[in-house]
Protein backbone atom coordinates (compact mmCIF):
# COMPACT_ATOMS: atom_id res chain seq x y z
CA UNK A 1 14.75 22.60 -0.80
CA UNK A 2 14.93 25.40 1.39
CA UNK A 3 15.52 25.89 4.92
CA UNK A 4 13.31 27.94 7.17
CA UNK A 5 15.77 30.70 7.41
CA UNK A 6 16.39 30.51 3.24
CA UNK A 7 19.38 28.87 2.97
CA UNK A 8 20.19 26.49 1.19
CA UNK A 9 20.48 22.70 2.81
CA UNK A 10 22.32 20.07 1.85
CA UNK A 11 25.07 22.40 1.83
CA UNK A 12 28.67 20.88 3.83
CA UNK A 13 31.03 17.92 3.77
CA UNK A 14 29.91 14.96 1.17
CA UNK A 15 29.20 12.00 2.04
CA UNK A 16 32.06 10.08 2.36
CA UNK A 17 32.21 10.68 6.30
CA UNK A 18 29.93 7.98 6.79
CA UNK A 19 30.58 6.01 10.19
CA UNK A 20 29.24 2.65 9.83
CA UNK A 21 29.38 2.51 14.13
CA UNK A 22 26.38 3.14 15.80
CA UNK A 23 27.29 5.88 18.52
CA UNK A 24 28.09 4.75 21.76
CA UNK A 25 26.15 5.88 25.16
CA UNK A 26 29.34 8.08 25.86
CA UNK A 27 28.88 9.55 22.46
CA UNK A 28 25.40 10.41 22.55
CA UNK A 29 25.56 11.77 25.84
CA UNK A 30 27.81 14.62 24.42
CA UNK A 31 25.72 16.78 22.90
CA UNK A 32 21.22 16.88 22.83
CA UNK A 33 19.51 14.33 21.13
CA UNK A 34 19.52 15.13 17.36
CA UNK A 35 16.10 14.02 15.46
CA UNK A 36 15.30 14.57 11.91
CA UNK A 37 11.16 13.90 11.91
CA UNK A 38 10.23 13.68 7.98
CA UNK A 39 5.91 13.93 7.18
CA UNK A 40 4.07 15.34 4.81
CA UNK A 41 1.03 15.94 6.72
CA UNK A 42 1.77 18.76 9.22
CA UNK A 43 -1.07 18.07 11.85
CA UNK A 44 -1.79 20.08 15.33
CA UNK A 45 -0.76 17.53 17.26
CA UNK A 46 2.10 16.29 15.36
CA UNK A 47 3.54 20.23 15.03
CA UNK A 48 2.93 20.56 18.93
CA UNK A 49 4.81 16.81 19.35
CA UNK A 50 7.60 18.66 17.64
CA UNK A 51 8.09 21.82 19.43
CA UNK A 52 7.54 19.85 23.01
CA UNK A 53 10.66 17.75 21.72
CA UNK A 54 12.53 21.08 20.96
CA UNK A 55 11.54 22.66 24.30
CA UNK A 56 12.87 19.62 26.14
CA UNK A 57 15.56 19.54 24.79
CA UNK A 58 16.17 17.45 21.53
CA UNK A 59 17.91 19.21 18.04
CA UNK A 60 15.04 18.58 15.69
CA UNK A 61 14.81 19.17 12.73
CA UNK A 62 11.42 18.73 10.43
CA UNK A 63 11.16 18.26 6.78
CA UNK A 64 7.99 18.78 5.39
CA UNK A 65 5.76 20.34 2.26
CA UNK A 66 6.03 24.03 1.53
CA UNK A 67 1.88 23.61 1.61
CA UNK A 68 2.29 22.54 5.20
CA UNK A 69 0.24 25.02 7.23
CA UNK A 70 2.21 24.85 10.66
CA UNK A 71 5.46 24.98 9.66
CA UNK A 72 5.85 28.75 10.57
CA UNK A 73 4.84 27.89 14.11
CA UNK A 74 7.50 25.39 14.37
CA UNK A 75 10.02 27.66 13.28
CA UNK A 76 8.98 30.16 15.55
CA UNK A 77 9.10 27.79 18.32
CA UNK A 78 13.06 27.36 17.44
CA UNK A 79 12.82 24.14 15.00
CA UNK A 80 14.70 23.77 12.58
CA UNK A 81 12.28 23.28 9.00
CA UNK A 82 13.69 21.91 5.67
CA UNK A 83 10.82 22.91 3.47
CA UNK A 84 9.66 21.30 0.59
CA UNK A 85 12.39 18.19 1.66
CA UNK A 86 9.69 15.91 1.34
CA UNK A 87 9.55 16.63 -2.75
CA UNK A 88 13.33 16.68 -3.40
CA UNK A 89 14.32 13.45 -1.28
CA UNK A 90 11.34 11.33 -1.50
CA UNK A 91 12.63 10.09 -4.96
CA UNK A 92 15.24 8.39 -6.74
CA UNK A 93 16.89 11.61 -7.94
CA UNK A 94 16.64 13.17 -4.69
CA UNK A 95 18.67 9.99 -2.03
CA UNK A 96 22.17 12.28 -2.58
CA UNK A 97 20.99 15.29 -1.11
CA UNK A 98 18.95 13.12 1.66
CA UNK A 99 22.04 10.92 2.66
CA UNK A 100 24.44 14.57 2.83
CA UNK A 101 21.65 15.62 5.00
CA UNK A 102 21.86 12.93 7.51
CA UNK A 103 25.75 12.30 7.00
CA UNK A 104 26.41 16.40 7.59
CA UNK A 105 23.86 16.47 10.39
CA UNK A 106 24.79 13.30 12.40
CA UNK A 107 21.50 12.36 13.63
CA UNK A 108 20.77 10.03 16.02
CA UNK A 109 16.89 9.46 15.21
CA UNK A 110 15.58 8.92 11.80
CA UNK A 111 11.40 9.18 12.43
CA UNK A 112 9.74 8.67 9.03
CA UNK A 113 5.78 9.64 9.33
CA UNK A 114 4.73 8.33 5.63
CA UNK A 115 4.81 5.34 3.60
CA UNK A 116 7.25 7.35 1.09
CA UNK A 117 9.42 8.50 3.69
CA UNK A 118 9.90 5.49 5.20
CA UNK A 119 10.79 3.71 2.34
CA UNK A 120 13.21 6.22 1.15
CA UNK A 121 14.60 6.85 4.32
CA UNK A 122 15.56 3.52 5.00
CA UNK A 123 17.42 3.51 1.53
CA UNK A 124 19.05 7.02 2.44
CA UNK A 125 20.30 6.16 5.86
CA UNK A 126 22.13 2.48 4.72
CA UNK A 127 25.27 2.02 6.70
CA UNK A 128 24.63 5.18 8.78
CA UNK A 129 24.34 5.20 12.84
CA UNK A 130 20.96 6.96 12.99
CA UNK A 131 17.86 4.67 14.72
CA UNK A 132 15.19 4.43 12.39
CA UNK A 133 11.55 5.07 13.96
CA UNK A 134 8.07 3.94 11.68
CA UNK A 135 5.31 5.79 12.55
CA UNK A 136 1.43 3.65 11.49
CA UNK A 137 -1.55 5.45 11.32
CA UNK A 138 -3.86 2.84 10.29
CA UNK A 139 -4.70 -0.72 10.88
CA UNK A 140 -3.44 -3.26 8.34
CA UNK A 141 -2.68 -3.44 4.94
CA UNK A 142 0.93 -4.85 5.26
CA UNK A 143 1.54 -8.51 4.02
CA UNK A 144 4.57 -10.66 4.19
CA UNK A 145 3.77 -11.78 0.65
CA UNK A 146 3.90 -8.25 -1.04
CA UNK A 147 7.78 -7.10 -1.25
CA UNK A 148 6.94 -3.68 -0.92
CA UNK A 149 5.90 -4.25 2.83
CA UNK A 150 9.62 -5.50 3.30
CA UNK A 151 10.84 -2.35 1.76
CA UNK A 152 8.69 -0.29 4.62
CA UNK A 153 7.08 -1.68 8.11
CA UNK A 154 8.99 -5.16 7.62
CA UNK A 155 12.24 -3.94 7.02
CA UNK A 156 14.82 -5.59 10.01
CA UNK A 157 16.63 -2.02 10.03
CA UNK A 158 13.48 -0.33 11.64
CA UNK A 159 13.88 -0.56 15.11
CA UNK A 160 10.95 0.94 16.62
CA UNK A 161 7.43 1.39 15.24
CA UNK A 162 5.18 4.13 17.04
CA UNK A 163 1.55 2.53 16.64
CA UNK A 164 -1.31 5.46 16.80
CA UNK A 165 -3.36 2.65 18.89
CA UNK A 166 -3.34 -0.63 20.34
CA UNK A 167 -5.28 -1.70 17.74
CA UNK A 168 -2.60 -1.08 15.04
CA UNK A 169 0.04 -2.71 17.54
CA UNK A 170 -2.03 -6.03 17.95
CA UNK A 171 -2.66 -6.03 13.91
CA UNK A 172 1.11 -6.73 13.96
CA UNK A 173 1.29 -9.18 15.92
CA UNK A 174 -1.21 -11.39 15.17
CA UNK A 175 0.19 -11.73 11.53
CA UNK A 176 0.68 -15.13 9.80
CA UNK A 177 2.90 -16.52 9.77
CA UNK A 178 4.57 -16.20 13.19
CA UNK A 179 7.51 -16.55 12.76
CA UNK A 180 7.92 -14.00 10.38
CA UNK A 181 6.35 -11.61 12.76
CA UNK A 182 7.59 -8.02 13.93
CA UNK A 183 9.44 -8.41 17.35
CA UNK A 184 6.90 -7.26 20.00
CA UNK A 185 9.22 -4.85 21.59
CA UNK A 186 10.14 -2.82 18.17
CA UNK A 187 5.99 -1.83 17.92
CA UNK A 188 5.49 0.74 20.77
CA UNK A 189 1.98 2.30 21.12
CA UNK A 190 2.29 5.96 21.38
CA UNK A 191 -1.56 7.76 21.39
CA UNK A 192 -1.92 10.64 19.33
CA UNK A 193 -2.42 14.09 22.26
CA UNK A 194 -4.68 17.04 22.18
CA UNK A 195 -4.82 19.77 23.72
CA UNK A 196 -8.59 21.19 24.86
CA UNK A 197 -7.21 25.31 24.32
CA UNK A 198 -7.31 23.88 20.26
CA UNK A 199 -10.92 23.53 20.52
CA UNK A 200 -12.54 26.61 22.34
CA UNK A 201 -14.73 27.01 19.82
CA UNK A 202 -18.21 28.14 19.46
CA UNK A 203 -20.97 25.98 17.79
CA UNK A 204 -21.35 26.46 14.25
CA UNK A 205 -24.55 28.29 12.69
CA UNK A 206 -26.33 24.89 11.55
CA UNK A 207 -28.66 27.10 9.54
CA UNK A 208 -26.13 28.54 7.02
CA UNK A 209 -25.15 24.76 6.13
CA UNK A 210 -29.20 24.19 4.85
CA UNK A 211 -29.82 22.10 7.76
CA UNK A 212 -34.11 23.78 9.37
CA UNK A 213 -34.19 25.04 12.64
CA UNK A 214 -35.38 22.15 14.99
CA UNK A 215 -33.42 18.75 12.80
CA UNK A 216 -32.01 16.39 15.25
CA UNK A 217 -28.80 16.21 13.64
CA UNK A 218 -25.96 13.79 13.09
CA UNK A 219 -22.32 14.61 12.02
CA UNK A 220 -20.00 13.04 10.59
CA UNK A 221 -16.46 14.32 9.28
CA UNK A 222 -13.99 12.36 6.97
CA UNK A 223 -12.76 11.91 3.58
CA UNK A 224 -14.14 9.57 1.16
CA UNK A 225 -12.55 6.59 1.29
CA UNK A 226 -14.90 2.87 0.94
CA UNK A 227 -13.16 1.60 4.16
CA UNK A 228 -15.12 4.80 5.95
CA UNK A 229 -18.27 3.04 5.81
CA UNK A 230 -20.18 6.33 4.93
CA UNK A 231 -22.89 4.33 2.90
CA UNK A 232 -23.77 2.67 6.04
CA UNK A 233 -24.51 5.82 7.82
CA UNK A 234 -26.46 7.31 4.59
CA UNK A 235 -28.69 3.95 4.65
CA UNK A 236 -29.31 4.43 8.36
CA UNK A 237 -30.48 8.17 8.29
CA UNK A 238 -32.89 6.93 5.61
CA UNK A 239 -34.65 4.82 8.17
CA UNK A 240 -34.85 7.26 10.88
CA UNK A 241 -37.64 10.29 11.51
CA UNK A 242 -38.00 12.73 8.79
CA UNK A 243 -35.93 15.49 11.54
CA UNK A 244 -33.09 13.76 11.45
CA UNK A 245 -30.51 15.25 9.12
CA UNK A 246 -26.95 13.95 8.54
CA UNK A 247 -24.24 16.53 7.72
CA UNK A 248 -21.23 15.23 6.13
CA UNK A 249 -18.02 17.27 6.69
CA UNK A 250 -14.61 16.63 4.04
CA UNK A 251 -14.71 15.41 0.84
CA UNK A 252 -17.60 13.19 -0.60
CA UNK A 253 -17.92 14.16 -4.06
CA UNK A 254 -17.23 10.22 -4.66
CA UNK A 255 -19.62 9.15 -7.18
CA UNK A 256 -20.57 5.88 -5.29
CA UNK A 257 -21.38 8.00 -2.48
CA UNK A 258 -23.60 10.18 -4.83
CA UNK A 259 -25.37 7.14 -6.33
CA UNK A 260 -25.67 6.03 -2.46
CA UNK A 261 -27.91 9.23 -1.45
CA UNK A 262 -29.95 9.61 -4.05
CA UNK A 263 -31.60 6.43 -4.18
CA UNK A 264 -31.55 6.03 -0.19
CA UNK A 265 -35.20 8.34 -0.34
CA UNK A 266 -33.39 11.46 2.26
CA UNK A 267 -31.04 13.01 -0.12
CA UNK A 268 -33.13 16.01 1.20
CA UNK A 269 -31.54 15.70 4.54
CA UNK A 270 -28.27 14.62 3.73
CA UNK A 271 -25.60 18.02 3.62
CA UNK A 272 -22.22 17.43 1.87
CA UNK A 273 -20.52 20.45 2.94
CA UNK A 274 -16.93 19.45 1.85
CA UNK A 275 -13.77 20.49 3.77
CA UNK A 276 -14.08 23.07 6.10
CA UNK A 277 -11.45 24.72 8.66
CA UNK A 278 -14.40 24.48 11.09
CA UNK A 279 -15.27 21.13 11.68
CA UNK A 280 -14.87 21.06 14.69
CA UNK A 281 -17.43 23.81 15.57
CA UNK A 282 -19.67 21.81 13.56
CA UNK A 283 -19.64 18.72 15.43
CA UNK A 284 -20.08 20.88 18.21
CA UNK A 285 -23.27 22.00 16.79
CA UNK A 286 -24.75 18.74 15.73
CA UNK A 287 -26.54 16.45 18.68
CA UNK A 288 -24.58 13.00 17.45
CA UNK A 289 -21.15 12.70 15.80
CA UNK A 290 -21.16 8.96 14.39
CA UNK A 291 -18.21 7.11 12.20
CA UNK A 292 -19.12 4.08 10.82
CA UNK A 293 -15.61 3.11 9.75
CA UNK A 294 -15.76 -1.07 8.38
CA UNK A 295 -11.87 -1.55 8.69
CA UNK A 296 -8.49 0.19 8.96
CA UNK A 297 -9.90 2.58 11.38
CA UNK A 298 -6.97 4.02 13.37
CA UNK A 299 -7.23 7.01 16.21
CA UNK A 300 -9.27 9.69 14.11
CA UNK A 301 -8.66 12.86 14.38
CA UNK A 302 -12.00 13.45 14.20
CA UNK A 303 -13.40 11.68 16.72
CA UNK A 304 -11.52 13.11 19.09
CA UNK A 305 -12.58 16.67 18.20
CA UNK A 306 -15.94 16.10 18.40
CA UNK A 307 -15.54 13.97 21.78
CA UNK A 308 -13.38 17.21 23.15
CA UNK A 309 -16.38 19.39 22.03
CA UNK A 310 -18.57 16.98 24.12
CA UNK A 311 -20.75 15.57 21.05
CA UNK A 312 -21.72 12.14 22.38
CA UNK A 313 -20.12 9.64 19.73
CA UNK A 314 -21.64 6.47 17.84
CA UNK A 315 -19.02 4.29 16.53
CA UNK A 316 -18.36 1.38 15.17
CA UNK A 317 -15.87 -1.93 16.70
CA UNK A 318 -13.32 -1.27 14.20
CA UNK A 319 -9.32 -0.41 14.72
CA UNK A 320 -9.21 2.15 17.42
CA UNK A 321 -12.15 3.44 17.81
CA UNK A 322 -13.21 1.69 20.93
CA UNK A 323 -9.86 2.49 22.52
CA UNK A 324 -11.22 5.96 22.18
CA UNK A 325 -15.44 5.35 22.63
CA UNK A 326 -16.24 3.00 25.89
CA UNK A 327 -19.21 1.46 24.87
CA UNK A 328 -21.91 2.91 27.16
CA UNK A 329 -20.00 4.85 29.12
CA UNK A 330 -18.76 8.39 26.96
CA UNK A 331 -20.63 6.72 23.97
CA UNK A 332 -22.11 3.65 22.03
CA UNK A 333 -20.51 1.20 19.99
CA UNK A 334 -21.83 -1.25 17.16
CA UNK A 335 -21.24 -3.68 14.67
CA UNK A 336 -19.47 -2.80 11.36
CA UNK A 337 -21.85 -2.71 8.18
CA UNK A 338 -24.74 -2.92 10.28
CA UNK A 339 -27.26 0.42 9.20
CA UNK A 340 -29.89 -1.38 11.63
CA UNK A 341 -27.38 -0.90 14.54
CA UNK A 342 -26.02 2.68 13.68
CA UNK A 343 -30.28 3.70 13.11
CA UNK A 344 -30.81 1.86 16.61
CA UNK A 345 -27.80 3.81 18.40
CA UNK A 346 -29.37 7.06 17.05
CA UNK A 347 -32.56 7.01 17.59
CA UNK A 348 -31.93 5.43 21.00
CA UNK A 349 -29.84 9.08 21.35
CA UNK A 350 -32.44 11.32 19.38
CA UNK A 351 -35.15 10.16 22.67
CA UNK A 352 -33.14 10.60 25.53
CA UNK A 353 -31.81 13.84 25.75
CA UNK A 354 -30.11 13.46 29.48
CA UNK A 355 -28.64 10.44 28.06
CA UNK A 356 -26.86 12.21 25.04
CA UNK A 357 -25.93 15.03 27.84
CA UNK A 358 -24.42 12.40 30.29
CA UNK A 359 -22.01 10.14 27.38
CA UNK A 360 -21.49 14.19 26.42
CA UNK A 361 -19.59 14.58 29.31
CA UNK A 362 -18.10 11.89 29.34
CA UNK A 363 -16.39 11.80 25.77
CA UNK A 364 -15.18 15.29 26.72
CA UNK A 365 -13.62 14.05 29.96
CA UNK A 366 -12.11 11.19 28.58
CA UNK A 367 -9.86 13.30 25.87
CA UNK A 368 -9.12 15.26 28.55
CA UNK A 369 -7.55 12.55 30.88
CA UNK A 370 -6.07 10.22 28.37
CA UNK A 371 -5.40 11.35 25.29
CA UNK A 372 -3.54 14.83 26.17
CA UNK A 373 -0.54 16.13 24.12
CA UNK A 374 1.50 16.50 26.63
CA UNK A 375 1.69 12.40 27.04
CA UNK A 376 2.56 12.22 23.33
CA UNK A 377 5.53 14.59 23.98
CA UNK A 378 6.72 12.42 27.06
CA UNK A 379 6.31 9.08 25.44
CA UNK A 380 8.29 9.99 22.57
CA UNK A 381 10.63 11.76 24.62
CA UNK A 382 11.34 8.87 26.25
CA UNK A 383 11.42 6.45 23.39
CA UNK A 384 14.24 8.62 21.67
CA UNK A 385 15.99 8.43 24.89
CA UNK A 386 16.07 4.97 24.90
CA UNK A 387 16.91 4.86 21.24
CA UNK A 388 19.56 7.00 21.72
CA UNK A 389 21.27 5.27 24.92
CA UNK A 390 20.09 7.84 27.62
């Protein structure tokens, strides 16, 4: 593992200068903030998250893939990047080099952005004074009856988790039983930010994707996944006019979905494109961006781009969607597994032109006053603050 500037980490005092004392308010008040933020998926807004931290002020330091695409801008911006940390520590083999690393480094904040880094983090840091930050993406899939969860999101020693949406937050604590529950004041909601000079992009050439000159079309960009709901959406393009054509940006190679689009009867006007660097220009293009997500759903990324690119959006009442999409008023909302309803919310779009203009605007001006980047930065500004006394 390799630092930004080539040298070696890990290098310094072992590990026996553990302090099993939490830092005092005194203490931390000596010296900035020091964070170590560990992910393995290097996103815009999580690399901007990280150099507004820096530039106000906190000693960060990010470990992340070598594959990680921003991690040159961070270091640029002054951060300190432990590259290819991710693949040494996340493992048994690799906890002595990740507990030298926080012992050496002192840090006060431990934020963990993965499932793997969370659960070796927590084992790394044992009996060390850094605050341990969770950071949940998605809605669900913990359980008080799997042990794993207890090694992860239900471990006592986490003391904050940053929720990507309410609706991740409220998963939490409704879960059964109650008394087992997460303390309400350890889940924190913290919106993911954008920033609308990321998206000055022009529409993307429709043409050179196979879709004819004059389709009414729909977009849709994710990956795979059955908890997408991207079956729905194929079943409700079949019932719609022949001019509607869906284009379907990521990976969908997924044999189900394959199986899904030929026998729907408008493979024809169904486009697979697979990952592209330009989705968002192609949302832009496109008349409707729709994700028909069943569960799980948390803030996606791509929903907001298309929003910020003022494609009026057709979702569906799952996770955070609708914290994103007010129902009639910067787009339309309906039922999970419901093709009727997704064919309904299109078509009603595909007539009324002034109407897809008018929730247009309105998606675009709702990223724009609530979901900025530069509210991520201050939240989490001030929830390392508080974390580590002032």
């Amino acid at each position: 593992m390799i630092e930004s500037n080539g040298r070696r980490a890990g290098q310094g005092d072992s590990a026996a200068r553990v302090r099993d004392e939490r830092p005092t308010l005194s203490e931390a008040g000596t010296r900035p903030i020091r964070a170590l933020c560990i992910t393995e998926d290097l996103d815009r807004p999580t690399s901007a998250t990280f150099i507004g931290l820096a530039r106000a002020g906190i000693d960060i330091t990010v470990a992340c893939p070598a594959s990680a695409t921003r991690k040159d801008e961070l270091a640029t911006a002054g951060v300190r990047v432990l590259v290819d940390a991710t693949k040494e520590w996340l493992r048994p083999s690799g906890l002595r080099a990740f507990r030298e690393e926080l012992v050496n480094r002192r840090y006060d904040i431990l934020h963990l952005f993965s499932n793997k880094a969370l659960q070796w983090g927590l084992v790394a840091s044992r009996g060390l004074p850094a605050r341990i930050i969770a950071y949940r993406g998605i809605v669900g899939n913990v359980s008080f009856f799997n042990p794993i969860a207890w090694l992860r999101f239900l471990n006592p020693r986490i003391d904050r988790i940053v929720c990507v949406a309410d609706a991740v937050r409220d998963y939490f604590l409704a879960m059964r039983p109650a008394r087992w529950r997460i303390p309400e004041h350890k889940l924190v909601r913290i919106y993911k930010g954008h920033d609308p000079a990321w998206y000055e992009h022009e529409p993307a050439d429709l043409a050179s994707l196979g879709v004819p000159a004059g389709a009414f079309v729909v977009c849709c960009t994710a990956n795979y996944r059955p908890r997408k709901g991207i079956e729905y959406l194929v079943d409700a393009v079949a019932a719609l006019p022949q001019d509607v054509h869906l284009v379907l940006v990521g990976s969908m190679d997924d044999p189900r979905l394959s199986r899904r689009i030929e026998r729907s009867g408008a493979a024809a006007r169904i486009h697979r494109v697979g990952v592209r660097h330009d989705a968002p220009a192609i949302a832009a293009a496109a008349d409707v961006f729709v994700l028909p997500s069943i569960k799980r759903e948390g803030l996606a990324r791509s929903l907001i781009e298309a929003m910020i690119m003022g494609t009026p959006p057709v979702v569906t009442n799952c996770g955070g969607s609708p914290e994103l999409v007010v129902h009639e008023e910067c787009g339309l909302v309906v039922p999970v597994r419901d093709s009727a309803a997704l064919a309904a919310a299109v078509e009603r779009l595909r007539r009324d032109a002034d109407l897809r203009r008018r929730l247009g605007d309105a998606a675009r001006r709702r990223i724009l006053e609530h979901f900025r980047i530069d509210g991520t930065i201050a939240a989490t500004l001030a929830l390392y603050r508080e974390l580590a006394g002032g």
